[in-house]
C-alpha atoms as a PDB file:
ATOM      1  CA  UNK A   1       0.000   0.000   0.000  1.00  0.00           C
ATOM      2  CA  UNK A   2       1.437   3.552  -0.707  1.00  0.00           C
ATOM      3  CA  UNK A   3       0.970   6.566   1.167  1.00  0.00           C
ATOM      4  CA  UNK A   4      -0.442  10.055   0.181  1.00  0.00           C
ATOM      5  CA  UNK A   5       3.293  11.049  -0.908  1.00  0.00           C
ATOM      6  CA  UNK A   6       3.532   8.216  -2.866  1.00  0.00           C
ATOM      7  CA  UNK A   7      -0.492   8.676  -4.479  1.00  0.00           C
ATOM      8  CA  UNK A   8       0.336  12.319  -4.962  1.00  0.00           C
ATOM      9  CA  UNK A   9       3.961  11.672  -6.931  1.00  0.00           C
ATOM     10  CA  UNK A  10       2.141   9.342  -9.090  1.00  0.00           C
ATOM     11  CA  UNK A  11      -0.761  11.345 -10.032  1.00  0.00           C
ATOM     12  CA  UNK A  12       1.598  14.654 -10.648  1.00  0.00           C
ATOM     13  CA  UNK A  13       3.919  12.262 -13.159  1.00  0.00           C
ATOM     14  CA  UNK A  14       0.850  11.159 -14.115  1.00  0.00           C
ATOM     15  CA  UNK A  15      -1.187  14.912 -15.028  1.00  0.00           C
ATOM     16  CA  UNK A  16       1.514  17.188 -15.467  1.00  0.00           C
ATOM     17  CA  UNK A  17       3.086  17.999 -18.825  1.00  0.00           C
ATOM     18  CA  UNK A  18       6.897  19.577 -18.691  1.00  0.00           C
ATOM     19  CA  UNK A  19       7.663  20.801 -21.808  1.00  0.00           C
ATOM     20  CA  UNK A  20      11.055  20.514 -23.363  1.00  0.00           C
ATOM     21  CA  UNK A  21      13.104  23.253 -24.064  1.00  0.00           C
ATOM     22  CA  UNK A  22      13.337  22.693 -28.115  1.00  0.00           C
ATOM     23  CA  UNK A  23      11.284  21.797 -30.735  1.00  0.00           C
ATOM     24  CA  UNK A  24      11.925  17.444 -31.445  1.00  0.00           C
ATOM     25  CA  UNK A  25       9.414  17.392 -34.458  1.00  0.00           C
ATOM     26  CA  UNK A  26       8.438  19.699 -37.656  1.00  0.00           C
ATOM     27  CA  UNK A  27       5.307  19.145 -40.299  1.00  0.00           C
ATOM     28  CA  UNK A  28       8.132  19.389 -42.948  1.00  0.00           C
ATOM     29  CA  UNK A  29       9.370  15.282 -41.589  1.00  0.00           C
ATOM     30  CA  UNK A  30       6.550  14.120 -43.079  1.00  0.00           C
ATOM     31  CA  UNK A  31       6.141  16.523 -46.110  1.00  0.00           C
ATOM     32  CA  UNK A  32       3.314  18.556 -44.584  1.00  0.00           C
ATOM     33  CA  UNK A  33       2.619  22.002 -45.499  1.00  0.00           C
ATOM     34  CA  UNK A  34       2.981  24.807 -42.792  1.00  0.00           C
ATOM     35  CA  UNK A  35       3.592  28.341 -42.185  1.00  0.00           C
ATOM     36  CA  UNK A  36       4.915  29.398 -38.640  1.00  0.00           C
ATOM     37  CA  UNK A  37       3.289  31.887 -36.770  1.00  0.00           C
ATOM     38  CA  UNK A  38       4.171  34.254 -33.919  1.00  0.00           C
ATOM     39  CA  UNK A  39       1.800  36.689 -32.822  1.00  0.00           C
ATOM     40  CA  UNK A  40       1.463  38.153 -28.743  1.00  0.00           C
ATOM     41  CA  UNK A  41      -0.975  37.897 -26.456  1.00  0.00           C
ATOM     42  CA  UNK A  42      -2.488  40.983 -24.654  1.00  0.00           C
ATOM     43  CA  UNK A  43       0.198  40.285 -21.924  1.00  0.00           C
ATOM     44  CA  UNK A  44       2.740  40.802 -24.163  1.00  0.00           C
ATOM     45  CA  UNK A  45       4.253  37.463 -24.252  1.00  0.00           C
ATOM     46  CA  UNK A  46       5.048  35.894 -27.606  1.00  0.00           C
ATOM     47  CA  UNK A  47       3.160  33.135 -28.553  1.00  0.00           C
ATOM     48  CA  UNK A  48       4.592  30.299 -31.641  1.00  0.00           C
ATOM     49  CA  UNK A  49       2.315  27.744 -33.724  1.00  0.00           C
ATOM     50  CA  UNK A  50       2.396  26.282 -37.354  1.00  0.00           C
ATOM     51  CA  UNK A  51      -0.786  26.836 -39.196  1.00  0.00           C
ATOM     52  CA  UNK A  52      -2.031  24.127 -41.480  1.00  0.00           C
ATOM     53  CA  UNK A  53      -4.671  25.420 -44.249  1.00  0.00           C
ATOM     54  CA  UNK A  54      -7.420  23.745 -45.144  1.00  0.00           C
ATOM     55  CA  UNK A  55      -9.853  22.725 -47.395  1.00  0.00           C
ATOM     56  CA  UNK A  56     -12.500  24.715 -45.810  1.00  0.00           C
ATOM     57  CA  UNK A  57     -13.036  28.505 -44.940  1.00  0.00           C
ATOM     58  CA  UNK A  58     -12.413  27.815 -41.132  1.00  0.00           C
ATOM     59  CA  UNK A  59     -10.109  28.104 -38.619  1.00  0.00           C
ATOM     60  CA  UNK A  60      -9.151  25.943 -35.672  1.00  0.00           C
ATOM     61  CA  UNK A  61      -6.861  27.521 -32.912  1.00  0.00           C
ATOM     62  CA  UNK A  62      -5.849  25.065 -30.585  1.00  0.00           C
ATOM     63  CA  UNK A  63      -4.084  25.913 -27.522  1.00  0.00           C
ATOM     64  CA  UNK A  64      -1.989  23.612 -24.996  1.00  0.00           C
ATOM     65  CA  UNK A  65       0.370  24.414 -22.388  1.00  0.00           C
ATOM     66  CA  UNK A  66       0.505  23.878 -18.620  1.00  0.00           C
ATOM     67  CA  UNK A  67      -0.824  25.647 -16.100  1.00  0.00           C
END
């Protein structure tokens, strides 16, 4: 049986994404168009992304990081 330490450690590995520090993939490895973006948010901070076109006249922004 483990303890609350031992529950909590687990569940923080578990639910916690660390990002690394570079970038270990591109679209262009597997020949798929992209265009980078940067563009800052109202704090001022400078956000990156690729944007993918599409077939259609709509956009999809998704947005991941960690809290």
């Amino acid at each position: 049986m483990i303890g609350i330490e031992g529950l909590t450690a687990l569940l923080v590995a578990k639910f916690l994404f660390f990002p690394l520090k570079g970038i270990e993939f591109y679209p262009s490895q597997l020949q798929i168009p992209y265009e980078e973006v940067r563009f800052q948010n109202s704090d001022g901070q400078s956000l990156h992304g690729w944007f993918f076109s599409g077939k259609r006249n709509l956009t999809l922004l998704y947005l991941h990081g960690n809290a």
